[in-house]
C-alpha atoms as a PDB file:
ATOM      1  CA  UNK A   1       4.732  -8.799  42.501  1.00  0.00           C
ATOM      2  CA  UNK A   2       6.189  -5.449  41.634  1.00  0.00           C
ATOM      3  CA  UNK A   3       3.775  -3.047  40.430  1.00  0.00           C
ATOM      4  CA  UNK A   4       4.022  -0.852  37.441  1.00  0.00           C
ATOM      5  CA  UNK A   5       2.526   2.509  37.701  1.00  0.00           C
ATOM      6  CA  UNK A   6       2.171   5.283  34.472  1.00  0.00           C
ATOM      7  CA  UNK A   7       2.649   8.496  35.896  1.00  0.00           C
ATOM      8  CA  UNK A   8       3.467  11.823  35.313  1.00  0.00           C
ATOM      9  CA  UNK A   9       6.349  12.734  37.117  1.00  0.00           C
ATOM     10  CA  UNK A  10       4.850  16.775  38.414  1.00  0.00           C
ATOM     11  CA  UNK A  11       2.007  14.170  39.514  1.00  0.00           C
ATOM     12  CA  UNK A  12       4.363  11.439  41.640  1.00  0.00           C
ATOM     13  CA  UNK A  13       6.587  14.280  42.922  1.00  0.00           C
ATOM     14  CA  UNK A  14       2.979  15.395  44.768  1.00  0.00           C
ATOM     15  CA  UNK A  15       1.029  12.108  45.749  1.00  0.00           C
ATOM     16  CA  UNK A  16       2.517  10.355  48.846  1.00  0.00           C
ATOM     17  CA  UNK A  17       3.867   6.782  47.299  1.00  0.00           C
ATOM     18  CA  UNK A  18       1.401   4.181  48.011  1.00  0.00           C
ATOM     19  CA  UNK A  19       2.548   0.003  48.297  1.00  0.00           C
ATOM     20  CA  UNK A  20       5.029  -1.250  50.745  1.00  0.00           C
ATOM     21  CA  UNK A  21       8.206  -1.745  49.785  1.00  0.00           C
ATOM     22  CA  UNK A  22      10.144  -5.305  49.646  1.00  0.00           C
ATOM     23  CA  UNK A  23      13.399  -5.613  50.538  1.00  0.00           C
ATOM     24  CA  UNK A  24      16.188  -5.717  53.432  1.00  0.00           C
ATOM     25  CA  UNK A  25      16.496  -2.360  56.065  1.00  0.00           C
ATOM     26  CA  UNK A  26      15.771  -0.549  58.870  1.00  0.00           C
ATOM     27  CA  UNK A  27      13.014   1.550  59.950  1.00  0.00           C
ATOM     28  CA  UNK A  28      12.751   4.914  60.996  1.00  0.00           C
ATOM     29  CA  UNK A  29      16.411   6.260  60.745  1.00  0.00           C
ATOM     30  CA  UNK A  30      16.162   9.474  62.698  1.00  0.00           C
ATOM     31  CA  UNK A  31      19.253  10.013  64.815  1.00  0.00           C
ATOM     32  CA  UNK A  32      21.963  10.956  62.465  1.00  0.00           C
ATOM     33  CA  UNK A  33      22.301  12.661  59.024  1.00  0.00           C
ATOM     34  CA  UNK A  34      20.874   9.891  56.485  1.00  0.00           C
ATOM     35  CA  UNK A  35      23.243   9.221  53.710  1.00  0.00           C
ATOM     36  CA  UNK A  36      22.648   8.295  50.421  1.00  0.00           C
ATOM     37  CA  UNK A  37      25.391   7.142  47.602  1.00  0.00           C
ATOM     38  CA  UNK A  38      24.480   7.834  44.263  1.00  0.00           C
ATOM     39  CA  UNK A  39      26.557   5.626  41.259  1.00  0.00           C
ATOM     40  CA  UNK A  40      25.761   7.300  37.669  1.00  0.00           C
ATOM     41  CA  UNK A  41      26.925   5.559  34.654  1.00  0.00           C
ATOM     42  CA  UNK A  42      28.564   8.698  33.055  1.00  0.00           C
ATOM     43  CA  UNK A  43      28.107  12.384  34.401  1.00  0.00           C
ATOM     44  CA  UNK A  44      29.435  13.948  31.770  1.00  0.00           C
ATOM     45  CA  UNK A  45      26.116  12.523  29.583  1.00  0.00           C
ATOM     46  CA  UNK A  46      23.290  15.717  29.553  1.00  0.00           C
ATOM     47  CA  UNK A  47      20.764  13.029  31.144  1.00  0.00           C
ATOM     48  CA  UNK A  48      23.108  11.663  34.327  1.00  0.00           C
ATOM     49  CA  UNK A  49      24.277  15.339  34.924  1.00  0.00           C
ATOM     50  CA  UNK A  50      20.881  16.802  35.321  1.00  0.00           C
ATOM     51  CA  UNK A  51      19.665  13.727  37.449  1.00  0.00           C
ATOM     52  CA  UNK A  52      22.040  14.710  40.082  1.00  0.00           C
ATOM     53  CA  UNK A  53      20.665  18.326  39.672  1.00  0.00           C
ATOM     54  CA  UNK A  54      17.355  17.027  40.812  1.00  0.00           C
ATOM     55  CA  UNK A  55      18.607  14.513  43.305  1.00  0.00           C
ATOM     56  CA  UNK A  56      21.083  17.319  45.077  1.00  0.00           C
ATOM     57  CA  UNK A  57      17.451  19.375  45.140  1.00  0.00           C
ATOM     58  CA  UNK A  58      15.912  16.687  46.559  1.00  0.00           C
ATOM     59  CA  UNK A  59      18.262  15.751  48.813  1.00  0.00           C
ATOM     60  CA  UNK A  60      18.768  19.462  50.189  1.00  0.00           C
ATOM     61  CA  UNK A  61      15.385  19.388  50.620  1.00  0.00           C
ATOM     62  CA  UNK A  62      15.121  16.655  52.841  1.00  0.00           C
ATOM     63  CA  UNK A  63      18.204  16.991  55.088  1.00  0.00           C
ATOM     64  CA  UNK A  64      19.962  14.117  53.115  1.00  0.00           C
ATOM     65  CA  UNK A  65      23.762  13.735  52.881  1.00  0.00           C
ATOM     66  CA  UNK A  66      24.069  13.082  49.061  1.00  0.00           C
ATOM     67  CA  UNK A  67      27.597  10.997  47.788  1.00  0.00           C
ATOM     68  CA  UNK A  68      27.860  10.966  44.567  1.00  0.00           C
ATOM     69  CA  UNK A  69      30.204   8.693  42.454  1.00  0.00           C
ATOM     70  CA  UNK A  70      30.625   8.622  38.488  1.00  0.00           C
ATOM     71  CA  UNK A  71      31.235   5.783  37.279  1.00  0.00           C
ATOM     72  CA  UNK A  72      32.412   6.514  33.908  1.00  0.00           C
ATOM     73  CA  UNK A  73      30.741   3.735  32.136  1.00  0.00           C
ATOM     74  CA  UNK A  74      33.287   1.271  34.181  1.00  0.00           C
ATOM     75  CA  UNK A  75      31.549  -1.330  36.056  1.00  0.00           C
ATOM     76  CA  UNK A  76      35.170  -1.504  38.395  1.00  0.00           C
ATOM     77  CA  UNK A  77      34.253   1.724  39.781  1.00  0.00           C
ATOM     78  CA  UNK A  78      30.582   1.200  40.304  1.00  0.00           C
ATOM     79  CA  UNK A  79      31.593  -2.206  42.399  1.00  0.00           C
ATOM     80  CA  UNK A  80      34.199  -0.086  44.295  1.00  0.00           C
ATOM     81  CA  UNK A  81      31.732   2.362  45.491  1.00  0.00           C
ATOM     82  CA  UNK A  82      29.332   0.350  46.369  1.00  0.00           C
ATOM     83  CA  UNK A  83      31.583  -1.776  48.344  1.00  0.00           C
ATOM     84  CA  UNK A  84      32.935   1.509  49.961  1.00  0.00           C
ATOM     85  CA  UNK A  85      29.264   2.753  50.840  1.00  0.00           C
ATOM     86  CA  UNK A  86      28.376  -0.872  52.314  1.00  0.00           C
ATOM     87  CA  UNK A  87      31.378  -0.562  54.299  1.00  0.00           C
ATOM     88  CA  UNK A  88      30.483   3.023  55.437  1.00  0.00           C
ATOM     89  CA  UNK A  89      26.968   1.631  55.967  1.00  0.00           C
ATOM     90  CA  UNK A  90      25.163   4.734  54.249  1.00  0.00           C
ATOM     91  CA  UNK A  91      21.523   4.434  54.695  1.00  0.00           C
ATOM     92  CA  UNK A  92      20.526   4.117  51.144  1.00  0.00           C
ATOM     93  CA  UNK A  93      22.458   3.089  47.515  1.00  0.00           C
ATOM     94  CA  UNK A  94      20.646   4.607  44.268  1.00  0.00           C
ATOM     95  CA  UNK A  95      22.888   3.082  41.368  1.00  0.00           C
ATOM     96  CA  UNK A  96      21.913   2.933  37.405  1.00  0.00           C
ATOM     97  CA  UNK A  97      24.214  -0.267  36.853  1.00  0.00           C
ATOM     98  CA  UNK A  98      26.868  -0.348  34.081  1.00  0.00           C
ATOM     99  CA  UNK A  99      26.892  -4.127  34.703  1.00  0.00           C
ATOM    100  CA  UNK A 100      23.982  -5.316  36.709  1.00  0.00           C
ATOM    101  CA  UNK A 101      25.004  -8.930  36.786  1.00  0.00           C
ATOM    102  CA  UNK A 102      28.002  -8.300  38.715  1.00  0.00           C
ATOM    103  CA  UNK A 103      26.160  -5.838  41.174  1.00  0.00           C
ATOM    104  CA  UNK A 104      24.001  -8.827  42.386  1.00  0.00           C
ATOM    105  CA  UNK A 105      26.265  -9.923  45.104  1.00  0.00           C
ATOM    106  CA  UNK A 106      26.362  -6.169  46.219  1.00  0.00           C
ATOM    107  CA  UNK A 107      23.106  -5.605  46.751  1.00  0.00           C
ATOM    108  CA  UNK A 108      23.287  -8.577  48.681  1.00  0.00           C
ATOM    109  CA  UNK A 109      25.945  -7.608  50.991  1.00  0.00           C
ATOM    110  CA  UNK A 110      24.282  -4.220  51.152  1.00  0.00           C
ATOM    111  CA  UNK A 111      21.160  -5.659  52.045  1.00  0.00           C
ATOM    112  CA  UNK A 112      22.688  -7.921  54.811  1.00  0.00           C
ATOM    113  CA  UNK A 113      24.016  -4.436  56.616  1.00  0.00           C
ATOM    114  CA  UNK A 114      20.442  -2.875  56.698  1.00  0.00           C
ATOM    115  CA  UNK A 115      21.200  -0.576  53.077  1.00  0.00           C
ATOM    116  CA  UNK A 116      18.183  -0.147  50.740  1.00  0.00           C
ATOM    117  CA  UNK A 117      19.093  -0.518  47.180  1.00  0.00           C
ATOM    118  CA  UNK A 118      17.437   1.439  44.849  1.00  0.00           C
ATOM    119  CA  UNK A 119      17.583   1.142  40.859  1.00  0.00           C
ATOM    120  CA  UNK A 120      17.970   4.449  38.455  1.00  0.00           C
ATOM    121  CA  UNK A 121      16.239   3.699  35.358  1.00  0.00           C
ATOM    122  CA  UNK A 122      17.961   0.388  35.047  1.00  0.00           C
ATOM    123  CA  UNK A 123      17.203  -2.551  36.043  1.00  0.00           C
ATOM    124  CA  UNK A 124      18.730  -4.204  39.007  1.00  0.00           C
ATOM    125  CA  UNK A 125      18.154  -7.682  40.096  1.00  0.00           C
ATOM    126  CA  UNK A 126      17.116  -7.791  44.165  1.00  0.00           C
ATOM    127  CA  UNK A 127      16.704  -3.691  44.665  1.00  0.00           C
ATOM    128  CA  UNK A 128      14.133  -2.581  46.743  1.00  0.00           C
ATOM    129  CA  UNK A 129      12.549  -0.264  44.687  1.00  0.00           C
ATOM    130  CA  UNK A 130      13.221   1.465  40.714  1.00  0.00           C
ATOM    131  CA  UNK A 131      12.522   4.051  38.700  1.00  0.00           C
ATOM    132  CA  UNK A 132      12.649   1.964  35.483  1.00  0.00           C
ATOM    133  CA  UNK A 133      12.548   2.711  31.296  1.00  0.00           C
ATOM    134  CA  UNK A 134      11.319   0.666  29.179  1.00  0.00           C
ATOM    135  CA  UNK A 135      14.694   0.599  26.549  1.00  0.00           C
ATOM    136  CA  UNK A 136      12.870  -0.777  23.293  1.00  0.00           C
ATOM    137  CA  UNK A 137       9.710   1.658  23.794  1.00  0.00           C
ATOM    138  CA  UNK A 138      12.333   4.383  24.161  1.00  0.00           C
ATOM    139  CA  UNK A 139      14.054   3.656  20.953  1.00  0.00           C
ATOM    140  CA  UNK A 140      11.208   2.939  18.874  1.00  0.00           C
ATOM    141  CA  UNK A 141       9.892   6.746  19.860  1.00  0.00           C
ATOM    142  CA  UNK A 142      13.466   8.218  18.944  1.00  0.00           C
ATOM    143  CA  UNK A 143      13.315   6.101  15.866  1.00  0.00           C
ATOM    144  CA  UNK A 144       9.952   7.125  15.117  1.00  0.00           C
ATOM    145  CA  UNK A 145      10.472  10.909  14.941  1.00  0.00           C
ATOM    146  CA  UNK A 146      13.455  10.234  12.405  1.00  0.00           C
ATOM    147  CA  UNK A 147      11.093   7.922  10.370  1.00  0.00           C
ATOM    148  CA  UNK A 148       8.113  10.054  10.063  1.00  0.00           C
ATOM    149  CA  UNK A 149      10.479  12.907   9.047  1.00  0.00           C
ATOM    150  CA  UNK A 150      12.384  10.869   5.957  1.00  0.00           C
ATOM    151  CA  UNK A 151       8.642  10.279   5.058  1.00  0.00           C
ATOM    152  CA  UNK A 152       7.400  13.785   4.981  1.00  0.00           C
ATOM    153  CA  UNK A 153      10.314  15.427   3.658  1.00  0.00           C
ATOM    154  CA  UNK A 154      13.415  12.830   1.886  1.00  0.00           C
ATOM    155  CA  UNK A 155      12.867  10.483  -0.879  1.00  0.00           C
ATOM    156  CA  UNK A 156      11.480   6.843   0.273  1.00  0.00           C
ATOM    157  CA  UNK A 157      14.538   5.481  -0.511  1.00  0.00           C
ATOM    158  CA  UNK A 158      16.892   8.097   2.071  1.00  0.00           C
ATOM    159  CA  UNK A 159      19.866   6.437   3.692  1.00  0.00           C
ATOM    160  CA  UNK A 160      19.976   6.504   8.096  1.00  0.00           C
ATOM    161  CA  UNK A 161      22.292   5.655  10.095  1.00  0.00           C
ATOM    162  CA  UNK A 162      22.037   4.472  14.214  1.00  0.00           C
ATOM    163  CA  UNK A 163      24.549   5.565  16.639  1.00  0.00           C
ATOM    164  CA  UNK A 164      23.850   3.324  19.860  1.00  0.00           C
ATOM    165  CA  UNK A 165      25.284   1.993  22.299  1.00  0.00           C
ATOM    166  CA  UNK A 166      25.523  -1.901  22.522  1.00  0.00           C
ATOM    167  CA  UNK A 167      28.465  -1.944  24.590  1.00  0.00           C
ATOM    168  CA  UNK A 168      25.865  -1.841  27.442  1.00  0.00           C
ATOM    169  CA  UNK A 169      23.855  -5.223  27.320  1.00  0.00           C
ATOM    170  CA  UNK A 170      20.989  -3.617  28.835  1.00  0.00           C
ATOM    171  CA  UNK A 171      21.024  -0.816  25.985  1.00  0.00           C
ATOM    172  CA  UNK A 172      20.861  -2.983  22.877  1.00  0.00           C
ATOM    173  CA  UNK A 173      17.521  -3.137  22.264  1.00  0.00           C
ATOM    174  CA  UNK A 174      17.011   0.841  22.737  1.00  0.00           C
ATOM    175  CA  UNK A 175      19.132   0.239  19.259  1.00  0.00           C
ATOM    176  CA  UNK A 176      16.796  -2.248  17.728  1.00  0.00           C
ATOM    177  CA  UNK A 177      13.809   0.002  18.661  1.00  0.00           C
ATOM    178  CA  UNK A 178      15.550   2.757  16.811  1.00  0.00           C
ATOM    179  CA  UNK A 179      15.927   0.863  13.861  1.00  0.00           C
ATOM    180  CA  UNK A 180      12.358  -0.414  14.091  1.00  0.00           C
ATOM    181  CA  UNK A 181      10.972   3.295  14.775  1.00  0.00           C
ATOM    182  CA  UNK A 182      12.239   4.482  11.638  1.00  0.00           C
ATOM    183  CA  UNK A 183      11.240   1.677   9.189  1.00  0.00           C
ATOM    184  CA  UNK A 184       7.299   1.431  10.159  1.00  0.00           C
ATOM    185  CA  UNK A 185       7.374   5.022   9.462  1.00  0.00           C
ATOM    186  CA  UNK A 186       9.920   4.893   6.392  1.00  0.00           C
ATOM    187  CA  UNK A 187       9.854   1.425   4.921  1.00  0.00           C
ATOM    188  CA  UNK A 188      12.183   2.348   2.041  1.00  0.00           C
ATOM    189  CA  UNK A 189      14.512   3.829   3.869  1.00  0.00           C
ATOM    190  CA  UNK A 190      17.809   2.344   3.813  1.00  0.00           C
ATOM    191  CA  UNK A 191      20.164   1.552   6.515  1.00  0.00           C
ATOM    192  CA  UNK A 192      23.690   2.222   6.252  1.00  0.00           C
ATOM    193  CA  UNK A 193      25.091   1.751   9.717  1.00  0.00           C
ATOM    194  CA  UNK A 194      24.909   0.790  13.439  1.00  0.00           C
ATOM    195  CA  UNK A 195      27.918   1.670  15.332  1.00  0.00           C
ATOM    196  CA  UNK A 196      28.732   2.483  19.132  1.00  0.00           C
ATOM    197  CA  UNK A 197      29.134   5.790  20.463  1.00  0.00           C
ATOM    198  CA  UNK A 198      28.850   5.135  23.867  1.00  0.00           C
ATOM    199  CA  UNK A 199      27.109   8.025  24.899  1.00  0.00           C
ATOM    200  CA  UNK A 200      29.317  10.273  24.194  1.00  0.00           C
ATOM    201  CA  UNK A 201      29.473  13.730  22.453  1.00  0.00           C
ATOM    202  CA  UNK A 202      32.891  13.358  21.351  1.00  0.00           C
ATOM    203  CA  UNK A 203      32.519   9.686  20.218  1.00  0.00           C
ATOM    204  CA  UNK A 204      29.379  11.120  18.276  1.00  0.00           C
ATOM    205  CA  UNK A 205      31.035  13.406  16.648  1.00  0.00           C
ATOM    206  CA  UNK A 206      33.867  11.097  15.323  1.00  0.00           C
ATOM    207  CA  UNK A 207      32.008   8.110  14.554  1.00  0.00           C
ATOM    208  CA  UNK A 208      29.277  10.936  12.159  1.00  0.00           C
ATOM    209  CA  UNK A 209      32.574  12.635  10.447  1.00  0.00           C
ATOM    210  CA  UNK A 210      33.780   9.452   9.434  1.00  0.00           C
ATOM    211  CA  UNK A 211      30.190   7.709   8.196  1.00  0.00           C
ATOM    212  CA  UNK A 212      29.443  11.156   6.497  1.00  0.00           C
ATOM    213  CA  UNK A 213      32.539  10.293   4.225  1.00  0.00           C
ATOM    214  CA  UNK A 214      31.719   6.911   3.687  1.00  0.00           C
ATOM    215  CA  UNK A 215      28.282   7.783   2.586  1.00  0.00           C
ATOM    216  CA  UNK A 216      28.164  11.385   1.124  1.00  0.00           C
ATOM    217  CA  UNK A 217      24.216  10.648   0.485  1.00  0.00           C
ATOM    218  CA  UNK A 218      23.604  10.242   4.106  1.00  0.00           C
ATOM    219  CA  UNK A 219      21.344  12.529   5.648  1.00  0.00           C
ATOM    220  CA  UNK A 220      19.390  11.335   8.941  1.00  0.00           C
ATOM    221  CA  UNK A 221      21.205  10.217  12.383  1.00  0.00           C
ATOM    222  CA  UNK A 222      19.416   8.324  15.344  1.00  0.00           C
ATOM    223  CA  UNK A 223      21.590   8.820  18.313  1.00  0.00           C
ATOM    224  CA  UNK A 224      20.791   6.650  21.267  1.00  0.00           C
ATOM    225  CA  UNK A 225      20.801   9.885  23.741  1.00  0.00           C
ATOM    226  CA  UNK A 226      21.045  14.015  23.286  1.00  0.00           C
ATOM    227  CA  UNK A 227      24.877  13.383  24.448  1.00  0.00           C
ATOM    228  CA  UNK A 228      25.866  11.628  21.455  1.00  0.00           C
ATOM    229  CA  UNK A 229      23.383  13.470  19.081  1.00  0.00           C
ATOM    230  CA  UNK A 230      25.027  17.122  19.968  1.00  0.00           C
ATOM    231  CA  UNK A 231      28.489  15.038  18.722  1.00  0.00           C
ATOM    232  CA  UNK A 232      26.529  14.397  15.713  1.00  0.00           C
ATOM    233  CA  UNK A 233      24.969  17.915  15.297  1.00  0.00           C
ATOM    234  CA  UNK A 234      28.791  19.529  15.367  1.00  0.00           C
ATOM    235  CA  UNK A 235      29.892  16.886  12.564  1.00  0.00           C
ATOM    236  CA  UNK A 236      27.531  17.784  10.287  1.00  0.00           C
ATOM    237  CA  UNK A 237      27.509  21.507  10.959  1.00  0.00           C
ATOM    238  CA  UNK A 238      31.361  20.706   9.772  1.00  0.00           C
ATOM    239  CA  UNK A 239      30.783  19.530   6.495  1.00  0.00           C
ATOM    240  CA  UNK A 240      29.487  23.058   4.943  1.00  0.00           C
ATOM    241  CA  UNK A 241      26.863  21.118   3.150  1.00  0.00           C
ATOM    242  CA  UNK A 242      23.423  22.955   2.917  1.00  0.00           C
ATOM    243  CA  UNK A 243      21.348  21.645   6.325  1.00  0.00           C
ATOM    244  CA  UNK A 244      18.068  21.899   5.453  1.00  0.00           C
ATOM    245  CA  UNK A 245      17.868  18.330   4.838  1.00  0.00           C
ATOM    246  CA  UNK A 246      19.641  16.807   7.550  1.00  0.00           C
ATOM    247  CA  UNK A 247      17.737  15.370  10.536  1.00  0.00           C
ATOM    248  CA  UNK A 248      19.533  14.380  13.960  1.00  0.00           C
ATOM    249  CA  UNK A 249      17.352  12.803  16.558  1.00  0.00           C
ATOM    250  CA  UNK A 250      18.073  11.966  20.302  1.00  0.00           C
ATOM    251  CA  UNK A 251      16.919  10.898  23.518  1.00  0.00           C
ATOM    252  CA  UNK A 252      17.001  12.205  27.404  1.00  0.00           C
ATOM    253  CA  UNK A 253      15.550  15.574  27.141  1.00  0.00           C
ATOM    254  CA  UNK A 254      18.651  17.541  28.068  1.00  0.00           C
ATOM    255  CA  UNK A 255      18.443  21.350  28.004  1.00  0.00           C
ATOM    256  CA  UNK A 256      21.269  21.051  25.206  1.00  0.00           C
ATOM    257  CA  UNK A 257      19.019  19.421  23.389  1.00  0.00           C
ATOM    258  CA  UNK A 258      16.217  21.930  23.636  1.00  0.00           C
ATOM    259  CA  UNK A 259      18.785  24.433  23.064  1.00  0.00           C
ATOM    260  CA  UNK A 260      19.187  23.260  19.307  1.00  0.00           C
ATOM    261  CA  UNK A 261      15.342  22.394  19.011  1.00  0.00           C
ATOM    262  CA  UNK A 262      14.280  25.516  19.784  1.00  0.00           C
ATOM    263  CA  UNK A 263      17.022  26.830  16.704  1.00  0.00           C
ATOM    264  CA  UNK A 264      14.665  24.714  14.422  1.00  0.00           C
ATOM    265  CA  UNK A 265      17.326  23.639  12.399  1.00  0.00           C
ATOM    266  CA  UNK A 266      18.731  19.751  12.325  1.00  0.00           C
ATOM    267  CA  UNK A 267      18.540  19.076  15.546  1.00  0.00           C
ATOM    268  CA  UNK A 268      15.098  17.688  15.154  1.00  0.00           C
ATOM    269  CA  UNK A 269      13.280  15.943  18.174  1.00  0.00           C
ATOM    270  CA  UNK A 270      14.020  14.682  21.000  1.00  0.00           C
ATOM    271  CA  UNK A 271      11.982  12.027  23.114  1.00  0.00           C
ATOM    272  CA  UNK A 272      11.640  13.966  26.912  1.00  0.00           C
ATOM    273  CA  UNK A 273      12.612  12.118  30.434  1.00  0.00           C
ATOM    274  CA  UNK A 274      12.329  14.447  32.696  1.00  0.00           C
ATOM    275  CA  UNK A 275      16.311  13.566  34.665  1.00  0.00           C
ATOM    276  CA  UNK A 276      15.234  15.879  36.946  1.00  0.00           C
ATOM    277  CA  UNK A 277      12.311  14.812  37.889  1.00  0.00           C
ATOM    278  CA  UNK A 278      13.276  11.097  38.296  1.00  0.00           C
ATOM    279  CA  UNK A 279      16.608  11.957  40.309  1.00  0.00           C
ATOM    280  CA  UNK A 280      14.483  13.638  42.453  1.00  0.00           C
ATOM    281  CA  UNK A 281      12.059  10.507  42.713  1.00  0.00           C
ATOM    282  CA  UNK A 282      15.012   8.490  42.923  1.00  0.00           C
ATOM    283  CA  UNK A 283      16.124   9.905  46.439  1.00  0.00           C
ATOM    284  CA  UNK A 284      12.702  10.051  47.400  1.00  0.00           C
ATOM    285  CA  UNK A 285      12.081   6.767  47.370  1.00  0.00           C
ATOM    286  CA  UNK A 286      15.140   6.077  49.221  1.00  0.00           C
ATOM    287  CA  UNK A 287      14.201   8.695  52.294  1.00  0.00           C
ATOM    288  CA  UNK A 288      10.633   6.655  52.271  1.00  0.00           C
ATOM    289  CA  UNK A 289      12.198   3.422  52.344  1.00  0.00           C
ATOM    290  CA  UNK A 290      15.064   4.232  55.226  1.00  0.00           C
ATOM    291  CA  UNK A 291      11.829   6.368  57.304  1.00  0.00           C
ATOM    292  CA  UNK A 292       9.787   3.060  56.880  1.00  0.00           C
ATOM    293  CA  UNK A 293       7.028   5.292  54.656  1.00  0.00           C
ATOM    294  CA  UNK A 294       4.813   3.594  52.194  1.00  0.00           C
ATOM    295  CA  UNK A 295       6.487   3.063  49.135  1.00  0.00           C
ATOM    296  CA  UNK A 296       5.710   1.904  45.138  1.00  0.00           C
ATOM    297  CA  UNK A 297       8.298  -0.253  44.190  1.00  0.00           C
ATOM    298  CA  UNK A 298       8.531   0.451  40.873  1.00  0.00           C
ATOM    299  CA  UNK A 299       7.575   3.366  38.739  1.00  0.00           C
ATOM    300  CA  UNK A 300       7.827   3.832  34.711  1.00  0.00           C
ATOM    301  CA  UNK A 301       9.822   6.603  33.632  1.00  0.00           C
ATOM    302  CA  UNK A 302       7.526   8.792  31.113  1.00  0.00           C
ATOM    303  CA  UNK A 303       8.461   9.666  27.786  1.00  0.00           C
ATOM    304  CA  UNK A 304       6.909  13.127  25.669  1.00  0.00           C
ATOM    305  CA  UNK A 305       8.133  13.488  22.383  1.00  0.00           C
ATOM    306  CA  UNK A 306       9.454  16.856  21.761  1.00  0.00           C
ATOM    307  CA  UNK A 307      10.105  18.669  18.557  1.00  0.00           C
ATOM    308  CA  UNK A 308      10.624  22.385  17.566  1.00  0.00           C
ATOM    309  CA  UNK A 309       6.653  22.689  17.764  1.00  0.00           C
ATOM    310  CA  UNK A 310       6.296  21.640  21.655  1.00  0.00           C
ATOM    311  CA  UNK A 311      10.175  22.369  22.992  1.00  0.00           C
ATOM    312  CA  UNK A 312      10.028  23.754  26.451  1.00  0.00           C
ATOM    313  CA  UNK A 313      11.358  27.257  26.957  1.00  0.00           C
END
């Protein structure tokens, strides 16, 4: 049974990983260059863009041939790289799956030619080891900061909107615990919409101008990462409306995103992942796995709420 261990990521960078791992391969890969594919869901996202900063570390580190494919939130190009790394037999496959029903037979075939599989933050039916998030916890925290900050400084009754992104099955109920976050902290606040926007800054930013018309009394945004909150920030910035009552919330921890924290203006909070950190797990693992080392199969992302009064400098 796949273990689940809390840790702080400074905390598993340093301890040697501890269970052996399940899972097709072979040991003790020595004579060549190891190579390891990395498929991101979208690297122009703040999160996905600094997880390949801290893989390419990693992987520098360690002598490790890093291949890096985006896949631009299309699960055609995630199932063409992986079919091109199987058929290059790479050592190692870290992939955060866009679609991870249809990767299934993949990690099969990649499995069959001696490739360790390893799944970024989510979850991947049959890989060897993960660094995994639990979605709904992760929502309910962004939720949360948006909820407690209607109820210390907006009347009970202030209007919210959620900008997720359901068009990834796996991502729906980050939504639902961003709806839930805000309404055991704001009960009378009132929802006014739930719309897509993917991700993406730009989306963000289109999908805010256009619900900022709609609802001229609107004043708090959950955005499902920092990505789509910085779209969100510009729109409102737009308006010329007074901002001391706006609130825009996000998720990932980007630098971006501390960036505007640190202004203490309406970009307020942010719930922390560390991308670094767990793209340098990520590849880690994978080195661990192709050297035959001891490995935990699965670890828990962490999650630190940050806000204007703990924002890294």
């Amino acid at each position: 049974m796949k273990k689940k261990l809390y840790l702080v990521f400074a905390a598993v960078l340093l301890l040697s990983l501890l269970v052996s791992a399940c899972g097709g391969g072979e040991a003790a890969k020595e004579d060549d260059q190891i190579k390891i594919g990395f498929a991101v869901i979208d690297i122009s996202m703040g999160y996905w863009n600094e997880q390949i900063e801290g893989a390419q570390a990693k992987a520098d580190e360690l002598g490790i041939e890093l291949i890096v494919q985006n896949s631009d939130t299309d699960p055609a190009r995630e199932i063409s790289a992986m079919e091109n790394w199987i058929a290059q037999g790479v050592d190692a496959i870290i992939v955060s799956a866009v679609d991870a029903k249809a990767l299934e037979t993949y990690v099969e075939q990649a499995h069959e030619k001696g490739i360790y599989v390893i799944g970024a933050i989510h979850d991947l039916e049959g890989a060897d080891a993960f660094v995994d998030q639990d979605e709904y916890k992760l929502g309910y925290m962004t939720g949360e900061l948006a909820g407690k900050w209607i109820a210390d400084n907006l009347e009970a009754d202030a209007e919210f909107a959620v900008l997720g992104f359901d068009g990834l099955e796996h991502v729906i109920i980050r939504g639902d615990g961003m709806e839930d976050g805000v309404l055991a902290n704001a009960p009378g606040a009132v929802q006014v919409a739930r719309q897509d926007c993917n991700g993406s800054t730009d989306l963000g930013m289109q999908v805010a101008e256009s619900l900022l018309q709609a609802n001229p009394d609107l004043r708090v945004f959950v955005a499902v990462n920092d990505a789509c909150a910085l779209g969100i920030y510009e729109a409102i910035r737009a308006t010329g409306k007074p901002l001391d009552d706006f609130c825009v919330v996000g998720s990932d921890g980007s630098q971006e995103a501390f960036e505007k924290i640190r202004e203490d203006g309406i970009f307020r909070g942010t719930i922390d992942l560390n991308p670094s950190g767990a793209g340098a797990l990520e590849v880690q693992m994978a080195y661990d796995l192709i050297m035959g080392n001891e490995v935990e199969t699965t670890v828990l992302a962490p999650m630190q709420t940050i806000t204007f009064d703990n924002v890294p400098e």
